[in-house]
PDB file of N, CA and C in Angstrom:
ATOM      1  N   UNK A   1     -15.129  -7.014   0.035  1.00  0.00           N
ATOM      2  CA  UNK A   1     -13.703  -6.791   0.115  1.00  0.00           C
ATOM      3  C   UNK A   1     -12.978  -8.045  -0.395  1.00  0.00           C
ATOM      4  N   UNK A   2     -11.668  -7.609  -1.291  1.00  0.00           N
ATOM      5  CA  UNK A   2     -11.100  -9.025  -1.966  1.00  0.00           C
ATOM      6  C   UNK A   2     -10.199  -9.517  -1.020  1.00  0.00           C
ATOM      7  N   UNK A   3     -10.200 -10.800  -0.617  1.00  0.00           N
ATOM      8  CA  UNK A   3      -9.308 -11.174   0.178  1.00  0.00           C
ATOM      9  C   UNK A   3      -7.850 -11.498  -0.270  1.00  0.00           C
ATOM     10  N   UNK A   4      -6.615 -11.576   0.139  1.00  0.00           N
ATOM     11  CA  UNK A   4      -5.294 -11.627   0.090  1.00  0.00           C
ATOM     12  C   UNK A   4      -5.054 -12.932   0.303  1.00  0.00           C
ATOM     13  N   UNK A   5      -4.327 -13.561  -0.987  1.00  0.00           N
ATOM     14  CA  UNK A   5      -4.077 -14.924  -0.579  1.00  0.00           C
ATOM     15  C   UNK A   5      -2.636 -15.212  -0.493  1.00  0.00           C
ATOM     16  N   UNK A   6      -2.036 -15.587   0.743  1.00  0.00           N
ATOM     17  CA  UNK A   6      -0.695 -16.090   1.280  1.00  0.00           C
ATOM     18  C   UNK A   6       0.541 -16.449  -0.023  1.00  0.00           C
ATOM     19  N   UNK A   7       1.518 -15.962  -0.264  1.00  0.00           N
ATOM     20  CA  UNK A   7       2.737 -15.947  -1.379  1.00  0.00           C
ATOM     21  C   UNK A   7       2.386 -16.222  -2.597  1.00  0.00           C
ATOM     22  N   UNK A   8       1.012 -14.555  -2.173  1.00  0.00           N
ATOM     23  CA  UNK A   8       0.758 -14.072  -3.891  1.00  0.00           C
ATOM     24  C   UNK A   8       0.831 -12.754  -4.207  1.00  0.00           C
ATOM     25  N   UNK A   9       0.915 -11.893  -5.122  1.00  0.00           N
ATOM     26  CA  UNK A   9       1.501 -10.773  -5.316  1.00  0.00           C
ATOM     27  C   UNK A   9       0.084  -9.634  -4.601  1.00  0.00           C
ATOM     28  N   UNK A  10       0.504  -8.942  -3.740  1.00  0.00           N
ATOM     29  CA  UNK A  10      -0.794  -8.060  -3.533  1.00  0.00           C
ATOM     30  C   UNK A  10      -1.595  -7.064  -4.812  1.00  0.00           C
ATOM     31  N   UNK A  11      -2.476  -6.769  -4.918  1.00  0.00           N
ATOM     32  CA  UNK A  11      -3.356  -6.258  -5.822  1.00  0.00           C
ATOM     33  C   UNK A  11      -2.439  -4.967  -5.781  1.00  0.00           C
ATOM     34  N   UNK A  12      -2.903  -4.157  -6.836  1.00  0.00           N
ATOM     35  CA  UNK A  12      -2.649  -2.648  -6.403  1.00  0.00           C
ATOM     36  C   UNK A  12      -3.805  -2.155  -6.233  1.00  0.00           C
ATOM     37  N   UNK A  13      -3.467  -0.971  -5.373  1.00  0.00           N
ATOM     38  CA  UNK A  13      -4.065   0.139  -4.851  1.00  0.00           C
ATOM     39  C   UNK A  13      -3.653   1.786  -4.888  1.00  0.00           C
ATOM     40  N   UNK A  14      -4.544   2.340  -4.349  1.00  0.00           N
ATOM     41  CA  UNK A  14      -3.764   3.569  -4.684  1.00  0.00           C
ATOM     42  C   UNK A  14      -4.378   4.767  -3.029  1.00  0.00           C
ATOM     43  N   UNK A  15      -3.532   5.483  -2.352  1.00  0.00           N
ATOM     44  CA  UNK A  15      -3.782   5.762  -1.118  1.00  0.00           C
ATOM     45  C   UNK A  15      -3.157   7.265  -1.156  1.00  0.00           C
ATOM     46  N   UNK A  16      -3.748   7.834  -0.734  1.00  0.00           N
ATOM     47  CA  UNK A  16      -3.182   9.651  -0.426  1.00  0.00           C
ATOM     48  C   UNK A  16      -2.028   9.785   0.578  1.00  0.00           C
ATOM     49  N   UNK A  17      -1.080  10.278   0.251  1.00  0.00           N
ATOM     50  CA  UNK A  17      -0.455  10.150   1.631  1.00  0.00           C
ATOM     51  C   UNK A  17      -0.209  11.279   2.261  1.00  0.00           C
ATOM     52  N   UNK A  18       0.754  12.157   2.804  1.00  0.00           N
ATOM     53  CA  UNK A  18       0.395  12.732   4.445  1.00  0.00           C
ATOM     54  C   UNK A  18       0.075  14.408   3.611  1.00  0.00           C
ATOM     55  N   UNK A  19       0.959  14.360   2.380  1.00  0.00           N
ATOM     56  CA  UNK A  19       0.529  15.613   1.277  1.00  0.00           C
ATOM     57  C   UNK A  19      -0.591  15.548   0.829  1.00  0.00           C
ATOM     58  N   UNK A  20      -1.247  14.751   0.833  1.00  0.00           N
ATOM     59  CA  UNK A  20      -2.898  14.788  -0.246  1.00  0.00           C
ATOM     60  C   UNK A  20      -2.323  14.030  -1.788  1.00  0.00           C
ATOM     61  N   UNK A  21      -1.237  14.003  -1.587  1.00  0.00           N
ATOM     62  CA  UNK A  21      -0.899  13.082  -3.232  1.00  0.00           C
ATOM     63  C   UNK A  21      -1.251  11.547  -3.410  1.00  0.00           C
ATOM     64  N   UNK A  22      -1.902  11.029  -4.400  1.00  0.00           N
ATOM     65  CA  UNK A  22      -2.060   9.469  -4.545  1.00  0.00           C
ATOM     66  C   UNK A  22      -0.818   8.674  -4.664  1.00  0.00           C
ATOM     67  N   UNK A  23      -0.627   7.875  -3.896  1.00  0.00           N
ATOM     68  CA  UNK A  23       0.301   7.152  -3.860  1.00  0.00           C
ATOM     69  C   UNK A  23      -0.577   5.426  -4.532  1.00  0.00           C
ATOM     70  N   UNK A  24       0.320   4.883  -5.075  1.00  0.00           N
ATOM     71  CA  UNK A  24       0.152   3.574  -5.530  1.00  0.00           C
ATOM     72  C   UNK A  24       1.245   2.518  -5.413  1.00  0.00           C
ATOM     73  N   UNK A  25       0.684   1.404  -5.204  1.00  0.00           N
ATOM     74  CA  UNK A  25       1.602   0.549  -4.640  1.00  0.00           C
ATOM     75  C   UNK A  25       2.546   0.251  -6.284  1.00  0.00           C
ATOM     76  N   UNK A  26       1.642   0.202  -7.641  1.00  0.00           N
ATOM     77  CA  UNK A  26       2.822  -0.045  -8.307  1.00  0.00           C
ATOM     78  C   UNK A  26       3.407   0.872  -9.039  1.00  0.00           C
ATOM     79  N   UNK A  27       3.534   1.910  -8.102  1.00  0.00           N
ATOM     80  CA  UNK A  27       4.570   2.848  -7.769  1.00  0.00           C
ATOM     81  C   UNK A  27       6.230   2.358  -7.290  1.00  0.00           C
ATOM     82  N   UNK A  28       6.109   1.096  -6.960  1.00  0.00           N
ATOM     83  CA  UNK A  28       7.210   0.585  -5.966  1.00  0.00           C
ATOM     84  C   UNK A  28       7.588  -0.380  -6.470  1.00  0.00           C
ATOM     85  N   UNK A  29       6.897  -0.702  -7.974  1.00  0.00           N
ATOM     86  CA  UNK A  29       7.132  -2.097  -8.633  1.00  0.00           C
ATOM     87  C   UNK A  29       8.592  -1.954  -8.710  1.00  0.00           C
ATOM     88  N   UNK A  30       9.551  -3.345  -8.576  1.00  0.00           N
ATOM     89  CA  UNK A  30      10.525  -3.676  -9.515  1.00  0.00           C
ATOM     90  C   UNK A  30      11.464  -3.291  -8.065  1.00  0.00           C
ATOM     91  N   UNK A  31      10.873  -2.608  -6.936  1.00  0.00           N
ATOM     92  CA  UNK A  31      11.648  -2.262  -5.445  1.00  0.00           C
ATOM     93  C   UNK A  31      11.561  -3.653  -4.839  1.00  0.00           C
ATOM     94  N   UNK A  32      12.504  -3.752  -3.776  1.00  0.00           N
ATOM     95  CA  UNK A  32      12.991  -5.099  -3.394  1.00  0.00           C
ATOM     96  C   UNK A  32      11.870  -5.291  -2.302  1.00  0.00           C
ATOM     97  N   UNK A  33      11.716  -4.184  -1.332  1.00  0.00           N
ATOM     98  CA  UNK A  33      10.903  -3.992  -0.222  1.00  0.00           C
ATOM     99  C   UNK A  33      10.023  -2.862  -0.286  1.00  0.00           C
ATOM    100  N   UNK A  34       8.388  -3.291   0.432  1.00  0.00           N
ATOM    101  CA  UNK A  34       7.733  -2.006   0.495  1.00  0.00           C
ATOM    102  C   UNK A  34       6.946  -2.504   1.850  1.00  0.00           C
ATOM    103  N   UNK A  35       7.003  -0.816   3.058  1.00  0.00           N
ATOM    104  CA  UNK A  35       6.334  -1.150   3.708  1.00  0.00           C
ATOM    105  C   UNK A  35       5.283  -0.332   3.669  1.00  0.00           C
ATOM    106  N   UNK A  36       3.840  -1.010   4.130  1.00  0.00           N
ATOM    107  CA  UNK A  36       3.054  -0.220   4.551  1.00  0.00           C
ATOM    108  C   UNK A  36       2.538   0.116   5.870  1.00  0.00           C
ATOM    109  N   UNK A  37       2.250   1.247   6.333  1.00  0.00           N
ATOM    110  CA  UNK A  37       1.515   1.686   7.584  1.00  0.00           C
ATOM    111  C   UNK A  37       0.247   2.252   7.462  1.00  0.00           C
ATOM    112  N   UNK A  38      -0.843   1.570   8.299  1.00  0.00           N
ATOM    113  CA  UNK A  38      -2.151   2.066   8.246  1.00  0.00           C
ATOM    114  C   UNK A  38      -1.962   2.805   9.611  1.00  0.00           C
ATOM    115  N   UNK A  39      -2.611   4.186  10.143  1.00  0.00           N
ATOM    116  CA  UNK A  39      -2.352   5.024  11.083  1.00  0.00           C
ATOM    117  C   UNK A  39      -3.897   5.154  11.324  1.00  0.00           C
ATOM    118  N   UNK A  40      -3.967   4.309  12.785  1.00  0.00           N
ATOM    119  CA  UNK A  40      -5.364   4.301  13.101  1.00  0.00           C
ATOM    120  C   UNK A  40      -6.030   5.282  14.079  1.00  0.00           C
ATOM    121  N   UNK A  41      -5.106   6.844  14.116  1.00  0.00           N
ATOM    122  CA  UNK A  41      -4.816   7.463  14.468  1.00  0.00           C
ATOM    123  C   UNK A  41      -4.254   7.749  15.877  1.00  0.00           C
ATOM    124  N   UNK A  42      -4.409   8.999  16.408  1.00  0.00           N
ATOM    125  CA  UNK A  42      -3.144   9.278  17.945  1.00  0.00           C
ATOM    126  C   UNK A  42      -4.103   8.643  19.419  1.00  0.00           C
ATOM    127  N   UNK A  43      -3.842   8.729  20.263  1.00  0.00           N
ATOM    128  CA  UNK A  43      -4.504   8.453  21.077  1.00  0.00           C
ATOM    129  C   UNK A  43      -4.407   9.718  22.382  1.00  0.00           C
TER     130      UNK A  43
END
């Protein structure tokens, strides 16, 4: 796993989201803010 180094640009990736569609982070390029949520599911 590549590690993340502190006030550097994150890699992209690309993640399904709650539709089954791929989402990618530079999808969001050139956006001021992006958050992400990992859902480690319900309890």
């Amino acid at each position: 796993m590549a590690r993340v180094e502190l006030n550097k640009p994150a890699p992209d990736f690309s993640l399904p989201d709650f539709n089954g569609r791929n989402v990618s982070l530079s999808d969001f390029a050139g956006q001021k803010n992006v958050l992400i949520v990992f859902n480690r599911g319900f309890i």
